[in-house]
Each structure stands twice: as C-alpha cells, then as structure tokens.
C-alpha atoms as a PDB file:
ATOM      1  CA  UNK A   1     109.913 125.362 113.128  1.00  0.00           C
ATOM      2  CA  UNK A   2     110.059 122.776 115.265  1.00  0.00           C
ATOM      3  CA  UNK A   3     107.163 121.370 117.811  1.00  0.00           C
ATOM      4  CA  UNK A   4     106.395 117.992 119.698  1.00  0.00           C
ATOM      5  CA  UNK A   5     104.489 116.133 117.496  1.00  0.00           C
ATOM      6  CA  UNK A   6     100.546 115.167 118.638  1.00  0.00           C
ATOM      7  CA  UNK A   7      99.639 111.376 120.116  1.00  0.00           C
ATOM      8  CA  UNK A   8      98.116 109.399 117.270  1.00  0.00           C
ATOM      9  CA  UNK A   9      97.625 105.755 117.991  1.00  0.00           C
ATOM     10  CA  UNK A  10      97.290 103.537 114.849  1.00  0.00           C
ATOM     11  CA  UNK A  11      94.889 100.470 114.579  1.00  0.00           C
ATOM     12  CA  UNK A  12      93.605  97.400 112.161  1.00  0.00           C
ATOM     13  CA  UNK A  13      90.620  98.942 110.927  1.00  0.00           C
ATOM     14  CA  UNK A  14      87.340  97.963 111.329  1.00  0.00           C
ATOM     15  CA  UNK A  15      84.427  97.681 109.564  1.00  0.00           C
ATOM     16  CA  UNK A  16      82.853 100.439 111.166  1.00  0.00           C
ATOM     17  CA  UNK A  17      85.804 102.524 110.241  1.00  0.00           C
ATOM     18  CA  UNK A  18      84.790 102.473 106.617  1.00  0.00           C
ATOM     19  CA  UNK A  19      81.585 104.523 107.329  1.00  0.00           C
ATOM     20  CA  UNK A  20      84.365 107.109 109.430  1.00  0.00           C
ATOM     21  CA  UNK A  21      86.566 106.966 106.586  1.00  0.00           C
ATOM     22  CA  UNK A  22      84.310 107.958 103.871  1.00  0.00           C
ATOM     23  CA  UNK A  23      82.611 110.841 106.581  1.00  0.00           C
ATOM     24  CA  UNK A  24      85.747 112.407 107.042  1.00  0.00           C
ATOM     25  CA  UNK A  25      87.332 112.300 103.639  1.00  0.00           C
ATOM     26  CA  UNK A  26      84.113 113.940 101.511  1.00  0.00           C
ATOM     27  CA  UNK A  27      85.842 116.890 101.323  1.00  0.00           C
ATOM     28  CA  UNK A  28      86.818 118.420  98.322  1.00  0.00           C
ATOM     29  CA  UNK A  29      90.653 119.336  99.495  1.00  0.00           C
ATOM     30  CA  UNK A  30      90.790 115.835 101.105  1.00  0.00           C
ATOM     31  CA  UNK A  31      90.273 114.352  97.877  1.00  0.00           C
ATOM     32  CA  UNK A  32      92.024 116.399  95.653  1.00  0.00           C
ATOM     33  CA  UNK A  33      94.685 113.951  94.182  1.00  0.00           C
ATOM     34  CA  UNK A  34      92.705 111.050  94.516  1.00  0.00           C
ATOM     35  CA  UNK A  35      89.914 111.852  91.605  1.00  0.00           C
ATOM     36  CA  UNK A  36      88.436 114.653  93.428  1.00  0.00           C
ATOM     37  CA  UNK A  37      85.864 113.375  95.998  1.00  0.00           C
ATOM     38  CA  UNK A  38      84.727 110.354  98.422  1.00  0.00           C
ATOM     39  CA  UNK A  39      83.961 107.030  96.921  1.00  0.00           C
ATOM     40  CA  UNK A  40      80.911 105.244  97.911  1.00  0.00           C
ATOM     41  CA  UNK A  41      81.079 103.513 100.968  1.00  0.00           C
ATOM     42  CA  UNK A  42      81.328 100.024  99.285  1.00  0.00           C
ATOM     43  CA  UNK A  43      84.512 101.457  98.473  1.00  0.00           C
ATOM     44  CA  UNK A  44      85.661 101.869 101.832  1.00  0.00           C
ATOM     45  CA  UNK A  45      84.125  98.328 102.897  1.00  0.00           C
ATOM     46  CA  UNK A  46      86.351  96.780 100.267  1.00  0.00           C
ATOM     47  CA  UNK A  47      89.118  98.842 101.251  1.00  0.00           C
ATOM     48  CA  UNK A  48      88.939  98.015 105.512  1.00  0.00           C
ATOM     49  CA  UNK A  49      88.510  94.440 104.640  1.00  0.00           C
ATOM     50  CA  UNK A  50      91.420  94.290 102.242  1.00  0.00           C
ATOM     51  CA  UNK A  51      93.719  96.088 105.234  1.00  0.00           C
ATOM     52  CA  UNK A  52      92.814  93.622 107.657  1.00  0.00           C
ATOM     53  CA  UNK A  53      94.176  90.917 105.518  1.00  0.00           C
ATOM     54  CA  UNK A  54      97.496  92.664 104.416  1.00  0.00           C
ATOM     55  CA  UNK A  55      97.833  93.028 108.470  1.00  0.00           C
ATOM     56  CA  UNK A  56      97.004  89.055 108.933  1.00  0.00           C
ATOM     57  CA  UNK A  57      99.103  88.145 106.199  1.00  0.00           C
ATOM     58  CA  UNK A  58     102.590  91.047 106.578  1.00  0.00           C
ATOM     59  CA  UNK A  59     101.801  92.212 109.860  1.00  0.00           C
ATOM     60  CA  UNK A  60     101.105  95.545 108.178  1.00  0.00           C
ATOM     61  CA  UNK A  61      98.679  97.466 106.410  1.00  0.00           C
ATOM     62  CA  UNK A  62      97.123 101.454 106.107  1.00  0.00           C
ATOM     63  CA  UNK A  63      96.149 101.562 109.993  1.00  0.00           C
ATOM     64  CA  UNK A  64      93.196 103.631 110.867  1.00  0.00           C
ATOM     65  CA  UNK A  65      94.289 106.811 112.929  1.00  0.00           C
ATOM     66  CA  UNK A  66      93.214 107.813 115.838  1.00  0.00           C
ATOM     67  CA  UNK A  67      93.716 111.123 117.827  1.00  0.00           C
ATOM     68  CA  UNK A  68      94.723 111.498 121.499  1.00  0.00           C
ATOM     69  CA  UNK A  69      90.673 111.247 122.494  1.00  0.00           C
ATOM     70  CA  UNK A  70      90.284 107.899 119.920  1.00  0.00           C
ATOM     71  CA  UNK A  71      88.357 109.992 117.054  1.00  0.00           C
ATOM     72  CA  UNK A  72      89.252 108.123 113.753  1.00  0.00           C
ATOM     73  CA  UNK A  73      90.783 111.150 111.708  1.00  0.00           C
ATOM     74  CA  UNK A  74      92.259 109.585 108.641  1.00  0.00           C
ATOM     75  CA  UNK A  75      94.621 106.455 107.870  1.00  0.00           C
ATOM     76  CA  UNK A  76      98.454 105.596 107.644  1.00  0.00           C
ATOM     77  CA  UNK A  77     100.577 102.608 106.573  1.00  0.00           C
ATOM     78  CA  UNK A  78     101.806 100.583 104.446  1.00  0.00           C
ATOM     79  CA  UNK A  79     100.928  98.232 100.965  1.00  0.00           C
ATOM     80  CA  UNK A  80     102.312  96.807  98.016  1.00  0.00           C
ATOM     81  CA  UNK A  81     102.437  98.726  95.049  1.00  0.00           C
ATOM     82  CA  UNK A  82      99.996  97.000  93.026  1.00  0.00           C
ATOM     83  CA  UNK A  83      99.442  99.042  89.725  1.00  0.00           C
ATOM     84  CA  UNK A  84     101.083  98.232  86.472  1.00  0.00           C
ATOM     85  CA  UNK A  85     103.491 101.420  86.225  1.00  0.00           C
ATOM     86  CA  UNK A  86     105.606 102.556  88.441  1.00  0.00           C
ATOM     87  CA  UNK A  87     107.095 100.868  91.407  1.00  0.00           C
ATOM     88  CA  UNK A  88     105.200  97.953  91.309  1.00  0.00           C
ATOM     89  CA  UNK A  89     105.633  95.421  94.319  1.00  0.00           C
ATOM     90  CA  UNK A  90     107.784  97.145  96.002  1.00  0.00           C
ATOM     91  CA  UNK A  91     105.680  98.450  99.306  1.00  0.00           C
ATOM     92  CA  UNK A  92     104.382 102.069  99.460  1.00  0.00           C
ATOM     93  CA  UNK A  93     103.522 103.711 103.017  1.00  0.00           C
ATOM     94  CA  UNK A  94     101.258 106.679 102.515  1.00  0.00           C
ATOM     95  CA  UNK A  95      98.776 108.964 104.646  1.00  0.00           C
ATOM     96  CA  UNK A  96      94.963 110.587 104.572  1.00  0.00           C
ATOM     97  CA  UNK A  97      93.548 113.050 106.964  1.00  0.00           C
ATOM     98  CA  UNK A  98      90.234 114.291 107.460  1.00  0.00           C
ATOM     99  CA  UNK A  99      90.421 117.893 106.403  1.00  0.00           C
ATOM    100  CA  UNK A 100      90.276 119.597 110.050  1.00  0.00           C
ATOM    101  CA  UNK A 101      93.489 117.492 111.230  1.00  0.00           C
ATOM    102  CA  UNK A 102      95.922 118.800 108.449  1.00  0.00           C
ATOM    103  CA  UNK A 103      98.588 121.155 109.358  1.00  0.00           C
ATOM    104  CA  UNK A 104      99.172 119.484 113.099  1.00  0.00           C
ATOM    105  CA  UNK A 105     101.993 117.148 112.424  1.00  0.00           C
ATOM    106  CA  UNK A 106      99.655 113.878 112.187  1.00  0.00           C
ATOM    107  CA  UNK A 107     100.535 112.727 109.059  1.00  0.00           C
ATOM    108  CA  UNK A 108     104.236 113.187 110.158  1.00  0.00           C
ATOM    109  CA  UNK A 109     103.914 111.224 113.560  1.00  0.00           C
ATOM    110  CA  UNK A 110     101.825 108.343 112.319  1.00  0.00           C
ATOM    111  CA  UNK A 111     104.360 107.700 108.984  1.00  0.00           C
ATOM    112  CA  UNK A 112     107.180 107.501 111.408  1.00  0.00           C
ATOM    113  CA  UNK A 113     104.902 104.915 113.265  1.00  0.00           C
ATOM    114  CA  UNK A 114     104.352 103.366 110.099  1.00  0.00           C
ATOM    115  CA  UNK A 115     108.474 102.954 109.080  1.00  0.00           C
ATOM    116  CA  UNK A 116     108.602 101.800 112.671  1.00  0.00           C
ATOM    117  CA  UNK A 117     106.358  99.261 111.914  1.00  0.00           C
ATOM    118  CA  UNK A 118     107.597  97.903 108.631  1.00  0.00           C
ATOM    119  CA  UNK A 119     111.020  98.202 109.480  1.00  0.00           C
ATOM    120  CA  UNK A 120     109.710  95.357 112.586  1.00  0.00           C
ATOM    121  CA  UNK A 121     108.402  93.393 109.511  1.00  0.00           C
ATOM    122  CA  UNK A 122     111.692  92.742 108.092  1.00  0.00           C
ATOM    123  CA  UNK A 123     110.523  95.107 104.765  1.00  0.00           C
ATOM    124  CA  UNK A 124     113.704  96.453 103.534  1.00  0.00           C
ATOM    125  CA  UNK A 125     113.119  99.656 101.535  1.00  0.00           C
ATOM    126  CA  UNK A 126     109.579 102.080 100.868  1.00  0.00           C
ATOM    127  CA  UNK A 127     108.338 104.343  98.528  1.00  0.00           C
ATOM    128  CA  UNK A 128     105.762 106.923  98.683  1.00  0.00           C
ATOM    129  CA  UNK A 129     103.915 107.793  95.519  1.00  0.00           C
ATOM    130  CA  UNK A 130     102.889 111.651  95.354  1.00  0.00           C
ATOM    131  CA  UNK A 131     101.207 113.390  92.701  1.00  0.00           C
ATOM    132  CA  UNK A 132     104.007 116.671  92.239  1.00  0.00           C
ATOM    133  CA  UNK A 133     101.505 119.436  93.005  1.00  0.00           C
ATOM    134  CA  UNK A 134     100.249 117.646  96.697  1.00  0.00           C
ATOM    135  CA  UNK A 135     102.551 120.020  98.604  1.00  0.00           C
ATOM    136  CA  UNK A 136     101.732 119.038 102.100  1.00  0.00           C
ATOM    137  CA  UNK A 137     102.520 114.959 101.511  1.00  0.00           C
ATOM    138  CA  UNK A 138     105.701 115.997  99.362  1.00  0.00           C
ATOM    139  CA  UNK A 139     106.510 118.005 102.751  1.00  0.00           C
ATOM    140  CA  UNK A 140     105.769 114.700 104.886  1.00  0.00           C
ATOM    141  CA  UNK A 141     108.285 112.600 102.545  1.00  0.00           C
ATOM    142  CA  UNK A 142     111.122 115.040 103.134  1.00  0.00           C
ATOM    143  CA  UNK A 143     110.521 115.072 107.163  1.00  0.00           C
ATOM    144  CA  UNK A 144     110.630 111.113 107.008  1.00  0.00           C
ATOM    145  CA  UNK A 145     114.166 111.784 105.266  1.00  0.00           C
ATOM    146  CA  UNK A 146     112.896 110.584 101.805  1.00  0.00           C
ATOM    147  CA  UNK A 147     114.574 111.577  98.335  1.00  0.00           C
ATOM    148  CA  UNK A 148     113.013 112.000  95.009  1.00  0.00           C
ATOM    149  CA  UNK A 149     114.221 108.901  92.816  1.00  0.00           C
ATOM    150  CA  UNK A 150     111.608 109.084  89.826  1.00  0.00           C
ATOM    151  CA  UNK A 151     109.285 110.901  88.117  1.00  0.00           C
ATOM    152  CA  UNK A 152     105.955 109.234  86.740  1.00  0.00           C
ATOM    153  CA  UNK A 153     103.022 110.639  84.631  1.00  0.00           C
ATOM    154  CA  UNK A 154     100.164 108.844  86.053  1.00  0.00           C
ATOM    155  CA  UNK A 155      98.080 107.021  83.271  1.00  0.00           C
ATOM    156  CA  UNK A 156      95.089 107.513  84.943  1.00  0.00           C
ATOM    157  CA  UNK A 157      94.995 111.214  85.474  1.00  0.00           C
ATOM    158  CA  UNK A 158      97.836 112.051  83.552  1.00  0.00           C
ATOM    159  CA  UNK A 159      99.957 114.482  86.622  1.00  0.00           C
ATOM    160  CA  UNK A 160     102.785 114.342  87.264  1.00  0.00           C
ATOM    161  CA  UNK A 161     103.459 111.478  90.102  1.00  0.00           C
ATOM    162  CA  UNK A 162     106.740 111.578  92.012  1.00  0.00           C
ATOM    163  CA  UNK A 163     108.223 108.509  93.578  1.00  0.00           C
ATOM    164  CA  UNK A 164     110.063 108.917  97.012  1.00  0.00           C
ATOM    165  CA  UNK A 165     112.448 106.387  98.845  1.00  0.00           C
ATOM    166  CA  UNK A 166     113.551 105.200 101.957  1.00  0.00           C
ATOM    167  CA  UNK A 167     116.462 102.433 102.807  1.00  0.00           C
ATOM    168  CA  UNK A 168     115.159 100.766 105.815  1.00  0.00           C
ATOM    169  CA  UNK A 169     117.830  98.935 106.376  1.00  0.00           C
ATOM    170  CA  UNK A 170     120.797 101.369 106.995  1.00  0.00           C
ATOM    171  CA  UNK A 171     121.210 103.113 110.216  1.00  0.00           C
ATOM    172  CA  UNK A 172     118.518 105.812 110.276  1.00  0.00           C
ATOM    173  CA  UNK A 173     118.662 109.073 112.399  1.00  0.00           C
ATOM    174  CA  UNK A 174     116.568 107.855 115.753  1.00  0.00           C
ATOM    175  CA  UNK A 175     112.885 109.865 114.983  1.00  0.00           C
ATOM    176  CA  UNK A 176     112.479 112.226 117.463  1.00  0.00           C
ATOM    177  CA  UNK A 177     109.644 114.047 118.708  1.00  0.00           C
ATOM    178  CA  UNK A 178     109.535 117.226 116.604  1.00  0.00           C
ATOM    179  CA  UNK A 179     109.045 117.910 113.243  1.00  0.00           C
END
C-alpha cells in the first residue's frame, strides 16, 4: 500500500520536551522493548540535555518530533553506538512514538529526515539496532532500504537484537513521498 507520508518537522529538543517525552511514552506498548515502561523524568532531563550536545558537537542528534499542528509525538535521529557489544561507535538512527501516532507513516517520514540529515553531516554508513520481535521498527528499517547484517543477543535483556545497515555514501533511490 502506498500513501503520502504525514508532515513531521524535527527539532533540538528542549528541556521542556523531556516532561512531553516521558507523558507520551508511559505506555505499556510504547515501552515494550525498552524494559517495559517510562523512566523517571530525570531520565529524560539527562537524555534532552545529552541530544543538544551531540547536535552542537555532529550537527545531529534524536530530534524531538513534531506533528503538522507542532504537538511533540515522539523522537527521531541519530547517535553513536555507545554500549560495549554490538556495533559500537558506529552511529545508530532510531525512532519513538507516542502510542496514538503509530501506524501513520511517522516513524517512516522522520527516519528519512534523519538519513537526510546525517548523510549532510558527512556520516558515511548507519545502523539501526532492533530487538527481533519489534515488528513495526523492523518494518521501518526495510522501507529506509536497510538489510539485516547481524544478529545480537542483548546482554541486558537477553532477546534477540538485530542489527540493520545503510551505505550512505552510494547513490541511494531519491525518498519519495509514499511509503
């Protein structure tokens, strides 16, 4: 099926959008790969703060997300890989939505954004790192013309991860406006 994607406009986030990310991801399918529900706002802080540097510093970072009327639903971008396994320091781009935006090609436009944007940044290759049963961001990786390279079992929670790649640098298919 193919449809015209939704606006989404990305942005550095700001502190407020900590309190917006924590509101819209305490849901229980929201948080379902990533230890199963909302960490404390602190969290968040820590997390806004930290993006706001990786944009100062690579001209890049997870961008907060906003919808066509500018309500923050989720975040999108790009970071190093900075845990010991896997494909660490190369940069992973990755996506979160608030539960009510899934299933409306967000994720989709905004990580197309986001290889935009890194591509700009001179970053020659990403990975996305998905646990194997998180169907809808597996679906995501194959629309952005990823490929399975490696499979991982994540020390933490012990699932299955999968890693998924992208060359930047050869001559990608223009994105267009479906999905």
């Amino acid at each position: 099926m193919n449809r015209v994607l939704p606006v989404v406009r990305l942005r550095v986030p700001t502190d407020e959008d900590a309190v917006a990310w924590q509101r819209i991801f305490d849901h229980p399918d929201v948080m379902e790969f990533h230890g199963g529900r909302s960490a404390g706002l602190s969290v968040y802080e820590e997390l806004t703060a930290r993006q706001r540097r990786h944009d100062a510093e690579r001209g890049f970072c997870l961008w907060t997300m906003l919808d066509e009327s500018g309500r923050v639903i989720g975040f999108t971008g790009a970071q190093p890989w900075e845990r010991e396994w896997g494909p660490t320091g190369e940069i992973e781009i990755g996506w979160r939505l608030g539960r009510e935006y899934w299933g409306q090609g967000y994720a989709t436009a905004a990580a197309r954004m986001t290889l935009e944007r890194v591509r700009e940044a001179g970053v020659p290759s990403v990975v996305a790192m998905v646990v194997a049963g998180n169907t809808r961001s597996i679906a995501v990786t194959q629309r952005l013309g990823m490929r399975l390279t490696e499979v991982f079992t994540t020390p933490e929670s012990e699932h299955e991860g999968h890693c998924y790649r992208l060359d930047l640098q050869k001559p990608q298919l223009r994105f267009g406006d479906t999905e």
